[in-house]
C-alpha atoms as a PDB file:
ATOM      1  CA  UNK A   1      28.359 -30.842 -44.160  1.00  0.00           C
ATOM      2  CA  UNK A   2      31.628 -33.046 -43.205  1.00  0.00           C
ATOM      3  CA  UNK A   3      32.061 -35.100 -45.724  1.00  0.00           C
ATOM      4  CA  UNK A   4      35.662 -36.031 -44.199  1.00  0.00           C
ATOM      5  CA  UNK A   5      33.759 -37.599 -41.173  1.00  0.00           C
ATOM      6  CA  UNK A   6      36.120 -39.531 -39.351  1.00  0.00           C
ATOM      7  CA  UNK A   7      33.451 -41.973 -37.884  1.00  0.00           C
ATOM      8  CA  UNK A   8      35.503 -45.117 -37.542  1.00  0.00           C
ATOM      9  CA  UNK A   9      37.939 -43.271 -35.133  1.00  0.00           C
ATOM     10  CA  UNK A  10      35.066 -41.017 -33.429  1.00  0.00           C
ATOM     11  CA  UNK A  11      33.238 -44.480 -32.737  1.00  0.00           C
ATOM     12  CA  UNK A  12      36.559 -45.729 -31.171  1.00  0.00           C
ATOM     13  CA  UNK A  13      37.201 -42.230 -29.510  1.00  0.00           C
ATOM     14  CA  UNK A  14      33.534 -42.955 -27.764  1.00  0.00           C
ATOM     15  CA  UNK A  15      34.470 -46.275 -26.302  1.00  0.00           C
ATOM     16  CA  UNK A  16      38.120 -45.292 -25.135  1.00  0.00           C
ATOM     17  CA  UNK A  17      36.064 -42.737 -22.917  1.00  0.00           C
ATOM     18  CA  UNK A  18      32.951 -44.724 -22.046  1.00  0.00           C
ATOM     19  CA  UNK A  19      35.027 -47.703 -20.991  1.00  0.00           C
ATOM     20  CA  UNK A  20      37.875 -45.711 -19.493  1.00  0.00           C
ATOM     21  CA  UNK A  21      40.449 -47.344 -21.054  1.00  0.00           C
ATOM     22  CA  UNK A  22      42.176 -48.967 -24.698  1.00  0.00           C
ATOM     23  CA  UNK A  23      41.812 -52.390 -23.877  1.00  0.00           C
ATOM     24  CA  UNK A  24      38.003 -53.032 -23.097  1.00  0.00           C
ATOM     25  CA  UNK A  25      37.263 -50.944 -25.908  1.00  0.00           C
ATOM     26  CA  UNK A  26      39.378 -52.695 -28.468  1.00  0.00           C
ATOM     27  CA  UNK A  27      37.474 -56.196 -27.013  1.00  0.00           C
ATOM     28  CA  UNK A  28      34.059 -54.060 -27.593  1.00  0.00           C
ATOM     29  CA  UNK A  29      35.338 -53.132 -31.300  1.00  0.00           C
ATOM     30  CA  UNK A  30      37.041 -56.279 -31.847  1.00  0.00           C
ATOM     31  CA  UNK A  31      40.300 -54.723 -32.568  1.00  0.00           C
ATOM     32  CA  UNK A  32      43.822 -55.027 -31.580  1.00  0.00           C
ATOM     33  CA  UNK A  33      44.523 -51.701 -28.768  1.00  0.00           C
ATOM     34  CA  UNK A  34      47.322 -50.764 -31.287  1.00  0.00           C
ATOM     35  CA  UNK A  35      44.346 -50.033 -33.736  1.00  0.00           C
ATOM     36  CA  UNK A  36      42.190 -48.206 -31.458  1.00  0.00           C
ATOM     37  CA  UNK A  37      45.222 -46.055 -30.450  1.00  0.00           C
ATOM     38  CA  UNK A  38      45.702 -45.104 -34.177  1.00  0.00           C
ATOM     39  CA  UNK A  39      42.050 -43.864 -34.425  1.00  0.00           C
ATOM     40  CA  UNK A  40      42.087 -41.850 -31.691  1.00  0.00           C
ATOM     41  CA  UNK A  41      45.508 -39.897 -32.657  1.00  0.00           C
ATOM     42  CA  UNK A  42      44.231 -39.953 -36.208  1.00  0.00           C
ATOM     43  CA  UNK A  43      40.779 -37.628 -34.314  1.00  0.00           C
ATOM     44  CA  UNK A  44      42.993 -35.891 -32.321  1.00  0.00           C
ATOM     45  CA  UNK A  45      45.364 -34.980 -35.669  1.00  0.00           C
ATOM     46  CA  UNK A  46      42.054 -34.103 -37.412  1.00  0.00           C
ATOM     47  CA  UNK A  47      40.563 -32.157 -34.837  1.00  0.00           C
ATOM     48  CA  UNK A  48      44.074 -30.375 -33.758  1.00  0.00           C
ATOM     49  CA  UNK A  49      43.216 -30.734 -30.056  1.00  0.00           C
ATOM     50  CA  UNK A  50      44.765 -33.410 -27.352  1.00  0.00           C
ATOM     51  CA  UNK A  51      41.479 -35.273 -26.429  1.00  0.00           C
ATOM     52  CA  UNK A  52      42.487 -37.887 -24.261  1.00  0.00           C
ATOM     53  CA  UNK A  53      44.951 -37.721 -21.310  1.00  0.00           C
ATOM     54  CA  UNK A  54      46.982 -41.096 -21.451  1.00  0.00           C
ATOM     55  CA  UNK A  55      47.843 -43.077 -18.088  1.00  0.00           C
ATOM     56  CA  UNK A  56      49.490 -46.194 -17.212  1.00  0.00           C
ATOM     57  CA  UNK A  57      46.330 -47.365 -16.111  1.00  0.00           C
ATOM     58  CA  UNK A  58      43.819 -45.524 -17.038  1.00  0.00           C
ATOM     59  CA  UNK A  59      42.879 -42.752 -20.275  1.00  0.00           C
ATOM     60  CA  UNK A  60      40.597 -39.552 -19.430  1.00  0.00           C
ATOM     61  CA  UNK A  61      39.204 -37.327 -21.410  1.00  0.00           C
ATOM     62  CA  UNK A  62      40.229 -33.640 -21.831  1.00  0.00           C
ATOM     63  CA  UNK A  63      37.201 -31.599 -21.486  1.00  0.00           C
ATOM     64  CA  UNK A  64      37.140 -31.295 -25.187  1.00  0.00           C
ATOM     65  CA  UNK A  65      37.302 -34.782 -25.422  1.00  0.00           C
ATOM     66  CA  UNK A  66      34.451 -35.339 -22.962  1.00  0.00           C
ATOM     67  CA  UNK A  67      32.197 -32.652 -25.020  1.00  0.00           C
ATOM     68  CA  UNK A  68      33.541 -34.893 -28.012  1.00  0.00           C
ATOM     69  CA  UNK A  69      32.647 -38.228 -26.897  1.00  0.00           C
ATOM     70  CA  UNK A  70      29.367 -37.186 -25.377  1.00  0.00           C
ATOM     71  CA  UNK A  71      28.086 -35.575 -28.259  1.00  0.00           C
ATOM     72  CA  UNK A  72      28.938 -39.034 -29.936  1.00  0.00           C
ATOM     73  CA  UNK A  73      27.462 -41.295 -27.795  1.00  0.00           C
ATOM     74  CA  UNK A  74      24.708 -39.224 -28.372  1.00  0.00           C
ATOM     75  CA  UNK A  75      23.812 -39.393 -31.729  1.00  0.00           C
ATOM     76  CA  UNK A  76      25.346 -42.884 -32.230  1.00  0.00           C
ATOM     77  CA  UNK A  77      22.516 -43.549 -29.497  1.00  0.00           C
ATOM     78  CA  UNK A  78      19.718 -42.296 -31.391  1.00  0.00           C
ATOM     79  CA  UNK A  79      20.924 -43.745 -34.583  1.00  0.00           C
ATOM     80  CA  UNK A  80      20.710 -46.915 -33.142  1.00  0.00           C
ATOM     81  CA  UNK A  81      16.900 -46.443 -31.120  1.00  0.00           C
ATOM     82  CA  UNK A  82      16.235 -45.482 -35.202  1.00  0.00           C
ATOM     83  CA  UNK A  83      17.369 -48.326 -36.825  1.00  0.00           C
ATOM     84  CA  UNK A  84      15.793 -50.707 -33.856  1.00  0.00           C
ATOM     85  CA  UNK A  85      12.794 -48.856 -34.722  1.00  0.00           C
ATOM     86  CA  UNK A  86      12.581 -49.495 -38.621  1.00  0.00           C
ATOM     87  CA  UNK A  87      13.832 -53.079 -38.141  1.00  0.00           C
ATOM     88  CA  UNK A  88      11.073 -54.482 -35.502  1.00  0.00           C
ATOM     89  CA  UNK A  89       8.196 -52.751 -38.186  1.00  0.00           C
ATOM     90  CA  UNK A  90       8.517 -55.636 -40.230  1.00  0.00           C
ATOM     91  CA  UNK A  91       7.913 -57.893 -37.502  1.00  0.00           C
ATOM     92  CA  UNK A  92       4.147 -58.665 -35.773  1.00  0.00           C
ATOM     93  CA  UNK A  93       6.411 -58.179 -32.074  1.00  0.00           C
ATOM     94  CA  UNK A  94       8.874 -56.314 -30.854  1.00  0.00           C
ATOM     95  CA  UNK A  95      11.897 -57.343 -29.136  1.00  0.00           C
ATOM     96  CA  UNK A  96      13.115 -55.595 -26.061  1.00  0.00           C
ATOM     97  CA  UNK A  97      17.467 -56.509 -25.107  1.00  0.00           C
ATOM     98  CA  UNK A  98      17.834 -56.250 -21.994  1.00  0.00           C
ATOM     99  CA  UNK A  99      20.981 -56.944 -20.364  1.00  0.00           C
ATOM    100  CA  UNK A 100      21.800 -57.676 -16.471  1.00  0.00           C
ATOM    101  CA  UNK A 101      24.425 -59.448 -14.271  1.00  0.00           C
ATOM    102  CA  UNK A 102      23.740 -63.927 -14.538  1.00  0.00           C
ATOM    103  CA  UNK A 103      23.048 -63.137 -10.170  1.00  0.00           C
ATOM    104  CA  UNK A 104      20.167 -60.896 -11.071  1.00  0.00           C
ATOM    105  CA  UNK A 105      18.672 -62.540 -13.762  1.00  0.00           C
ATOM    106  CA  UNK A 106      18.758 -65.989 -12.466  1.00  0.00           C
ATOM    107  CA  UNK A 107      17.182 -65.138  -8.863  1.00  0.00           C
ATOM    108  CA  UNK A 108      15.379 -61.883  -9.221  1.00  0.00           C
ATOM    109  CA  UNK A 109      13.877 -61.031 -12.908  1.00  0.00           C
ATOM    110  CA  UNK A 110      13.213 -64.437 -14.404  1.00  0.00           C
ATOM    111  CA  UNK A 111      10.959 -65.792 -11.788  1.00  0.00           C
ATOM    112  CA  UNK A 112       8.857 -62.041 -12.314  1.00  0.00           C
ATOM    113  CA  UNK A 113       9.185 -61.900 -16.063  1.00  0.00           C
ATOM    114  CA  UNK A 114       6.231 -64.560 -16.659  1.00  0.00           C
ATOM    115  CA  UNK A 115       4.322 -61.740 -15.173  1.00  0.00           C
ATOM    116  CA  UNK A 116       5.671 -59.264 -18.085  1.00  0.00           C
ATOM    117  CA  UNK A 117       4.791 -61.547 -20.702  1.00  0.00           C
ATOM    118  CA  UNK A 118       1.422 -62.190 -19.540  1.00  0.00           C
ATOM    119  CA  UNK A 119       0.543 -58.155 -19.850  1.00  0.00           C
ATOM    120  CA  UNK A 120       2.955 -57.504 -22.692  1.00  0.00           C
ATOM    121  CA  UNK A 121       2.197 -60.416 -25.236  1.00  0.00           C
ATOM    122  CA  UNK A 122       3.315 -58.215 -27.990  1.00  0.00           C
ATOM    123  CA  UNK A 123       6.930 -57.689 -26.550  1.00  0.00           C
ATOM    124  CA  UNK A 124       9.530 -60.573 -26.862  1.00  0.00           C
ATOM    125  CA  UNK A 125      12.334 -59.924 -23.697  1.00  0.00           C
ATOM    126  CA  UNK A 126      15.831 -60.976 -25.131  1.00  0.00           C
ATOM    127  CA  UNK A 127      18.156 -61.339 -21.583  1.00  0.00           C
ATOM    128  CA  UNK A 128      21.734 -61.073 -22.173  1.00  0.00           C
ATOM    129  CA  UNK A 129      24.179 -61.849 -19.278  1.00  0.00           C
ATOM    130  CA  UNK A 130      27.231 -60.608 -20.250  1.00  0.00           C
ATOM    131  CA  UNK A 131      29.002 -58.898 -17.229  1.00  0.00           C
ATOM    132  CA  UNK A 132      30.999 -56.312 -19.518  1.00  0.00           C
ATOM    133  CA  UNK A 133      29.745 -52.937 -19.773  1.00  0.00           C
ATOM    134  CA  UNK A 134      27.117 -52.823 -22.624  1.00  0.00           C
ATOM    135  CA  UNK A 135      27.296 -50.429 -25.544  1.00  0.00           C
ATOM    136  CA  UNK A 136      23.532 -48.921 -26.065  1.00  0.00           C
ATOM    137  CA  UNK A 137      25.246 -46.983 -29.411  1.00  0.00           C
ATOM    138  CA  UNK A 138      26.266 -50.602 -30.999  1.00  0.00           C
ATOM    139  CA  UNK A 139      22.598 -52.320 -30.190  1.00  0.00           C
ATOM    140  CA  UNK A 140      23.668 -54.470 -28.309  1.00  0.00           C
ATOM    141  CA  UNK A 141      20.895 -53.717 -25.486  1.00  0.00           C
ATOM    142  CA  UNK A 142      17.836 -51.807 -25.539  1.00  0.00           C
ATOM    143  CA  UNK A 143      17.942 -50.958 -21.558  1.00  0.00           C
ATOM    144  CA  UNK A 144      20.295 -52.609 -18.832  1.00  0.00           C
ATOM    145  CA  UNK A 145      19.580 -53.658 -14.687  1.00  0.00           C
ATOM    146  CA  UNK A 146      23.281 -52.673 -13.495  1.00  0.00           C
ATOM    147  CA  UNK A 147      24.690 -53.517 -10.260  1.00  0.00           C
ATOM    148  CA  UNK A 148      26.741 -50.662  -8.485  1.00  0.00           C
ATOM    149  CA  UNK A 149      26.766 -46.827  -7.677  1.00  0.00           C
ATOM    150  CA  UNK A 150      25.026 -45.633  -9.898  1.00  0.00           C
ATOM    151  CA  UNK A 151      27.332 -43.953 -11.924  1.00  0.00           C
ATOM    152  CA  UNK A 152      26.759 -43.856 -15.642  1.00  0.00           C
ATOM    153  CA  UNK A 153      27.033 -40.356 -16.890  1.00  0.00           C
ATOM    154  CA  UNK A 154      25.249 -39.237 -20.211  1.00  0.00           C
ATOM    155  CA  UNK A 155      22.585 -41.886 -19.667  1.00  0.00           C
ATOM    156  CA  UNK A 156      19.468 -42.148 -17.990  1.00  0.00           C
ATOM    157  CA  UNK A 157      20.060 -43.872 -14.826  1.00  0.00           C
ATOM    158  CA  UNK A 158      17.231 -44.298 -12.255  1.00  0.00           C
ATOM    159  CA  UNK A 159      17.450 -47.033  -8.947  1.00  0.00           C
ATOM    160  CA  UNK A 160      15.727 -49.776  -8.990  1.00  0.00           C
ATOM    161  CA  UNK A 161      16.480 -51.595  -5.939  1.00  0.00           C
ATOM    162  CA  UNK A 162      18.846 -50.820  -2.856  1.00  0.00           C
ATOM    163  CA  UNK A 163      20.596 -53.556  -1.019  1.00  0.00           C
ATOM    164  CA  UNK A 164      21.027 -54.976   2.526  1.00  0.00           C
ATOM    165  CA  UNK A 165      23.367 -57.599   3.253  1.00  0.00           C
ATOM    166  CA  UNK A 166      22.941 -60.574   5.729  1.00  0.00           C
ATOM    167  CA  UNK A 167      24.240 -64.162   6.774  1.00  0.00           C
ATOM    168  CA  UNK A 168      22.605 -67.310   4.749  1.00  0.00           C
ATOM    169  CA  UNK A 169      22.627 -70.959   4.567  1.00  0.00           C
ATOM    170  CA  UNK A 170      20.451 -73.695   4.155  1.00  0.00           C
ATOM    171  CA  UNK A 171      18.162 -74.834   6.765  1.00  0.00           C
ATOM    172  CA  UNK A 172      19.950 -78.277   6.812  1.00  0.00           C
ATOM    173  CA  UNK A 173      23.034 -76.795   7.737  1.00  0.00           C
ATOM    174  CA  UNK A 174      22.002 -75.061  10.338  1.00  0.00           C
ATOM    175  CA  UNK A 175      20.157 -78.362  11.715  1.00  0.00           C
ATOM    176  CA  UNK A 176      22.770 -81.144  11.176  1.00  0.00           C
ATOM    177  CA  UNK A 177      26.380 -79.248  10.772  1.00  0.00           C
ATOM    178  CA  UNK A 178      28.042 -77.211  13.645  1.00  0.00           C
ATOM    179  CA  UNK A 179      27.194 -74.586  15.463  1.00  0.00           C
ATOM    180  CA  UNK A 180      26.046 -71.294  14.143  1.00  0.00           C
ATOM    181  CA  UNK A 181      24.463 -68.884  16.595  1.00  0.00           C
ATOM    182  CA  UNK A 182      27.449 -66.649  16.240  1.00  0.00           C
ATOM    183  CA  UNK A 183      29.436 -64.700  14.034  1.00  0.00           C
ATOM    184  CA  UNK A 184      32.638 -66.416  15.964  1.00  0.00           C
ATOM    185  CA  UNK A 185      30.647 -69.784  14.710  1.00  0.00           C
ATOM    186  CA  UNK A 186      31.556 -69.194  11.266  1.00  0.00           C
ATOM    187  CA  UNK A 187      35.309 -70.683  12.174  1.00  0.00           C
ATOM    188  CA  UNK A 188      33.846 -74.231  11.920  1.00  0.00           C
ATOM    189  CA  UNK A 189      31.926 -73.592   8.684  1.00  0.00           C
ATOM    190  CA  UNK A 190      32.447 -72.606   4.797  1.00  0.00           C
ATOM    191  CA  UNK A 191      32.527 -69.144   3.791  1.00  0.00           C
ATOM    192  CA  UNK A 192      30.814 -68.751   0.143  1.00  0.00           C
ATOM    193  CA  UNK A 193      32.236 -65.678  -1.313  1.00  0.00           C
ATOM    194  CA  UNK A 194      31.251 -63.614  -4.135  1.00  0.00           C
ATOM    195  CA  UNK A 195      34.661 -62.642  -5.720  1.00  0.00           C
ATOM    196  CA  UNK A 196      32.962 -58.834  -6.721  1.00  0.00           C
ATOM    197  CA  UNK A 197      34.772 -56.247  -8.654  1.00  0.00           C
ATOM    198  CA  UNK A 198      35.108 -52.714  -6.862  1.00  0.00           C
ATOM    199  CA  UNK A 199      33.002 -49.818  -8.424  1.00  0.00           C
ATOM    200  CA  UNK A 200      33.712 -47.709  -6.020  1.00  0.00           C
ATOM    201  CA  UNK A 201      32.364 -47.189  -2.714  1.00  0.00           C
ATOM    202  CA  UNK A 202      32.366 -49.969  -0.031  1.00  0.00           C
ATOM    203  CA  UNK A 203      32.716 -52.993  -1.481  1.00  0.00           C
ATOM    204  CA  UNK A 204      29.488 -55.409   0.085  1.00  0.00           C
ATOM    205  CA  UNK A 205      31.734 -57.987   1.249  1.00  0.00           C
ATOM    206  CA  UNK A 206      32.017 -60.167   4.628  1.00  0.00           C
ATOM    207  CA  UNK A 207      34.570 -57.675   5.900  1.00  0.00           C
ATOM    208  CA  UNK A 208      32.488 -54.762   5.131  1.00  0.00           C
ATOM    209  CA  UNK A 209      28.917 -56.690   6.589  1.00  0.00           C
ATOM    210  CA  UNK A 210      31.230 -57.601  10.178  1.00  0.00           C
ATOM    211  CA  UNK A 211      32.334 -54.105  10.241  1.00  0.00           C
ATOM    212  CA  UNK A 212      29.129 -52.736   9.742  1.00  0.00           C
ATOM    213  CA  UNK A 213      27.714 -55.425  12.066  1.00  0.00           C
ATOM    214  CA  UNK A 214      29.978 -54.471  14.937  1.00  0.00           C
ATOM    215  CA  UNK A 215      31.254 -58.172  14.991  1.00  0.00           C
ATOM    216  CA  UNK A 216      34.567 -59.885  14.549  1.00  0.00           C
ATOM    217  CA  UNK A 217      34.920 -61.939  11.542  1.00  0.00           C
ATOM    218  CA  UNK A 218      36.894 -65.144  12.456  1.00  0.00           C
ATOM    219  CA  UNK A 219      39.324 -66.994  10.286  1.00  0.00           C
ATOM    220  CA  UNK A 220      36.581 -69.833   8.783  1.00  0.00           C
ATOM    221  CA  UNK A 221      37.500 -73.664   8.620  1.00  0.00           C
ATOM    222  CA  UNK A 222      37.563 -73.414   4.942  1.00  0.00           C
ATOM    223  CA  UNK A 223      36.753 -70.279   1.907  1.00  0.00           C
ATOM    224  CA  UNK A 224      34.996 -71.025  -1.412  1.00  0.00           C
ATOM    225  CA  UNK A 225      35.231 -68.676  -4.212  1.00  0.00           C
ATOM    226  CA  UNK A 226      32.997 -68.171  -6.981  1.00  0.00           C
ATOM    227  CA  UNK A 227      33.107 -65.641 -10.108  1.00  0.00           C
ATOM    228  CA  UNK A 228      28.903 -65.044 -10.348  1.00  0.00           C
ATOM    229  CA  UNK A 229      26.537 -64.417  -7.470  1.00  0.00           C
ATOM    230  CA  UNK A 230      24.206 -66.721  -8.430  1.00  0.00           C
ATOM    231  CA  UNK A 231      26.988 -69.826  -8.001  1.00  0.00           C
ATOM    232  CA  UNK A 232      27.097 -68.367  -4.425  1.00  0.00           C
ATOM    233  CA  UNK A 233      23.313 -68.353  -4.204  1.00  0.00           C
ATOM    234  CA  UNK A 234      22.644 -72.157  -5.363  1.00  0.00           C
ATOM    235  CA  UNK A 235      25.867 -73.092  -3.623  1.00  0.00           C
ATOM    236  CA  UNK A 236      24.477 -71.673   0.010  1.00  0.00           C
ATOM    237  CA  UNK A 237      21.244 -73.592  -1.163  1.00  0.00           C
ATOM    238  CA  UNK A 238      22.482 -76.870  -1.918  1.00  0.00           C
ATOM    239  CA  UNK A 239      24.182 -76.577   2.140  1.00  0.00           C
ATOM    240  CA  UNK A 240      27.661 -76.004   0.776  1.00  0.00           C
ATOM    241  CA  UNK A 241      28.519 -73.282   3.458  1.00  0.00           C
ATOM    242  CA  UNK A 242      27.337 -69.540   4.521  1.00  0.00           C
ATOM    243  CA  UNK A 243      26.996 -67.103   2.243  1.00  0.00           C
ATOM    244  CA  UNK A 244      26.499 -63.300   2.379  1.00  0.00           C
ATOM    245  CA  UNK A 245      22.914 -62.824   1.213  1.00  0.00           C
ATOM    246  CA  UNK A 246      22.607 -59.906  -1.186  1.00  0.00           C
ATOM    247  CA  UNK A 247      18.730 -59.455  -0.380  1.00  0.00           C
ATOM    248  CA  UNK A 248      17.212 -58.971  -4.041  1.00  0.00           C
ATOM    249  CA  UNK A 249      19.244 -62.276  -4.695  1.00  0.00           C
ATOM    250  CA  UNK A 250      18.107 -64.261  -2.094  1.00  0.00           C
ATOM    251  CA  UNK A 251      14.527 -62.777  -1.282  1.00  0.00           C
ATOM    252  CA  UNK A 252      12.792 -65.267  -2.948  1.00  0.00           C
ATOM    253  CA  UNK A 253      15.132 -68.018  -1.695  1.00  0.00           C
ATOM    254  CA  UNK A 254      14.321 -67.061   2.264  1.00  0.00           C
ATOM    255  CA  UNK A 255      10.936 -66.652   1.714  1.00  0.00           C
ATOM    256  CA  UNK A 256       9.931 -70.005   0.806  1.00  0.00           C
ATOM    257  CA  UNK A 257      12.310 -71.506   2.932  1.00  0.00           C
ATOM    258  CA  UNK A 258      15.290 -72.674   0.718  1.00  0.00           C
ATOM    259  CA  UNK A 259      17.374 -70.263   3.441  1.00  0.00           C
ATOM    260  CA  UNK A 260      17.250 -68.733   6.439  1.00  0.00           C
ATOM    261  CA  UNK A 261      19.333 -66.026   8.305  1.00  0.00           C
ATOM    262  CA  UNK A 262      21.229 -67.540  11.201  1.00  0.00           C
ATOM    263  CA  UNK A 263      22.540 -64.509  13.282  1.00  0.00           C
ATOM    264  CA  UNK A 264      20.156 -62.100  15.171  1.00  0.00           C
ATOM    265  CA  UNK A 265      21.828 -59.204  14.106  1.00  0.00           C
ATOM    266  CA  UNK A 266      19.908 -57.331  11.712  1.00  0.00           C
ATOM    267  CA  UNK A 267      20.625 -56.949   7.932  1.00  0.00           C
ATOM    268  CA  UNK A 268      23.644 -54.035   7.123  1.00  0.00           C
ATOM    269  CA  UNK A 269      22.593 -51.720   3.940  1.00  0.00           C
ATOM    270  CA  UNK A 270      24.901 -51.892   0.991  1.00  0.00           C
ATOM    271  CA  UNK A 271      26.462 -48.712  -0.454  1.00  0.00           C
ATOM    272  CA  UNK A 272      25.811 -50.373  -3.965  1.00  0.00           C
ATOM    273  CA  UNK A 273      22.348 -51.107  -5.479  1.00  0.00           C
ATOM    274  CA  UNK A 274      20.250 -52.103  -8.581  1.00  0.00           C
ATOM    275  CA  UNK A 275      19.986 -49.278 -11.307  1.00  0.00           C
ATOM    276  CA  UNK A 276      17.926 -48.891 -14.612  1.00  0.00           C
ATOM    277  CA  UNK A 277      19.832 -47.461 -17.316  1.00  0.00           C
ATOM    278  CA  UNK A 278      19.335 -46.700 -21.182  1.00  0.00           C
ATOM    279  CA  UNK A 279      19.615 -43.050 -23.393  1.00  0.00           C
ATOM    280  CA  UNK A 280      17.446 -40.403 -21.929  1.00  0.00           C
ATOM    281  CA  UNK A 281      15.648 -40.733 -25.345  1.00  0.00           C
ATOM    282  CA  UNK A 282      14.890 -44.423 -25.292  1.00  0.00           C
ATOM    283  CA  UNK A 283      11.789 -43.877 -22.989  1.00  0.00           C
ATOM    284  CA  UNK A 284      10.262 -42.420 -25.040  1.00  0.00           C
ATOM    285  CA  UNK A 285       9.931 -45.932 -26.947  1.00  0.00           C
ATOM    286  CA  UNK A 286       6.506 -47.956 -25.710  1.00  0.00           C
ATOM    287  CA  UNK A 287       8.461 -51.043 -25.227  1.00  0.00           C
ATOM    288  CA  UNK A 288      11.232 -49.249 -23.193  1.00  0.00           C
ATOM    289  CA  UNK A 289       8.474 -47.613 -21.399  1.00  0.00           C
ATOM    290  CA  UNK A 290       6.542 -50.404 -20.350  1.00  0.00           C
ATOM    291  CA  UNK A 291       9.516 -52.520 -19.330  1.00  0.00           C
ATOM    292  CA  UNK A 292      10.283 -49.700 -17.007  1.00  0.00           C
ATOM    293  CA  UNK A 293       7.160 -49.313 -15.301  1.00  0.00           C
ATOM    294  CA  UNK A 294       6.540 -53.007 -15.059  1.00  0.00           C
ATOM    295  CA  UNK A 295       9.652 -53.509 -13.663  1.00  0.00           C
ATOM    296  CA  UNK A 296       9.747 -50.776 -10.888  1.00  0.00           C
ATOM    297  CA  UNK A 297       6.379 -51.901 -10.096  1.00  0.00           C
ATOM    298  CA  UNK A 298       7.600 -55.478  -9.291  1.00  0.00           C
ATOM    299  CA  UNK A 299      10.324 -53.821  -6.836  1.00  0.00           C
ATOM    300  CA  UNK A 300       7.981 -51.759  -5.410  1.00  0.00           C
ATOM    301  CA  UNK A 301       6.117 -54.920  -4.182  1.00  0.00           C
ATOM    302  CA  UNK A 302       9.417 -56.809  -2.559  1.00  0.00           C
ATOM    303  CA  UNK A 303      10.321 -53.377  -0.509  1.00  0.00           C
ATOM    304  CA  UNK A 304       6.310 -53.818   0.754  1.00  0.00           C
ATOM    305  CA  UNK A 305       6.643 -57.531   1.016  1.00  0.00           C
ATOM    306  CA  UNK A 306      10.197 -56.299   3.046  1.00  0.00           C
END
């Protein structure tokens, strides 16, 4: 028995380390980073070990701090799957939070999740878009589609769809503006680009597709910039320029014809991908569980449809 629990500071100690750094976790806790570097001296003065090693741009943990902030994450996780639990048995339904990038939920899940609804009547799907990382210990998200390596120790993490990258644009474009055979064509067109953040690995951008492509990538008449990947999407759509197709974005858009691939050269896989993540122990909820095989079955039939 603790009864001096520090748990305002552990909590605080927990995000520092999940979200590598003060800052994002003082916008998750919706304090000032002055406060959330008080907490974590006042658990390193409580514990009498240094827990977190502090960098100009970046805090890591000691490995005591890692044991520290795992075993927190940990049971603030199950607390929360608890709570969810006695909350939704006053209710007829459950709701399921799931949160995912605006790109993926705008062109990939919402044109499938009729197709959950229909089997899971029961289950009410709550889709939040916010690109920050989400925190499954505050409930703010049951389960999460997350776009990147991979890389998201502690939890259960399990890919859901890979990536290939080619050339799009709308078929009217390709009819009625300049040329585009060629990769050199692209210097009389727009270049639609998805302004992504690095999470390590290759980033899937036009330099990276060229590269990969064995192709020279030209200086284009003129570069738009967007901050989501679905922008990009409707923007290549609506004949605004080429963009790099991400293929679970635009699979649906090139098969019934909203765009086509103008290059021959064929489509350059993506170092990043499409991963299902919550706790280990949320699968072990019937809603979490049915999500997940629903969902992986609906990928499983665009690789065959691939």
């Amino acid at each position: 028995m603790l009864p001096t629990l520090p748990y305002a500071a552990l909590r605080a100690f927990e995000s520092v380390v999940r979200l590598n750094g003060f800052s994002r976790a003082a916008d998750e806790l919706g304090m000032s980073q002055s406060a959330v570097s008080q907490h974590v001296r006042l658990l390193e003065d409580w514990t009498g070990q240094r827990l977190l090693i502090r960098g100009a741009r970046a805090s890591h943990p000691t490995d005591e701090g890692q044991r520290l902030a795992q075993a927190v994450a940990e049971g603030l996780g199950r607390i929360g799957e608890i709570c969810q639990e006695l909350r939704s048995r006053g209710t007829s339904g459950v709701t399921l939070a799931v949160s995912c990038l605006p790109g993926f939920a705008i062109n990939w899940l919402f044109p499938r999740l009729i197709r959950f609804d229909q089997k899971h009547p029961d289950i009410t799907v709550s889709i939040a878009t916010d690109p920050r990382p989400v925190s499954f210990a505050g409930g703010e998200a049951d389960l999460a589609i997350r776009y990147g390596m991979g890389k998201y120790p502690g939890l259960h993490v399990r890919r859901l769809l890979g990536e290939s990258l080619t050339p799009v644009c709308a078929p009217a474009l390709l009819r009625d503006g300049p040329p585009l055979r060629e990769a050199a064509d692209l210097a009389q067109h727009t270049l639609l680009v998805d302004e992504l953040k690095p999470v390590g690995g290759r980033l899937p951008n036009w330099e990276f597709w060229a590269a990969q492509s064995g192709v020279s990538l030209p200086r284009p008449a003129r570069v738009r910039r967007f901050g989501q990947s679905n922008m990009v999407v409707q923007a290549a759509i609506e004949g605004l320029g080429v963009a790099l197709g991400r293929d679970a974005l635009v699979m649906d858009a090139l098969a019934d014809g909203r765009l086509v691939r103008p290059f021959p050269q064929p489509s350059v896989p993506s170092d990043y991908g499409f991963w299902f993540v919550c706790p280990e122990a949320a699968l072990e909820r019937p809603s979490i569980s049915a999500f997940h095989d629903w969902v992986f079955a609906e990928a499983a039939a665009c690789d065959k449809r691939d």
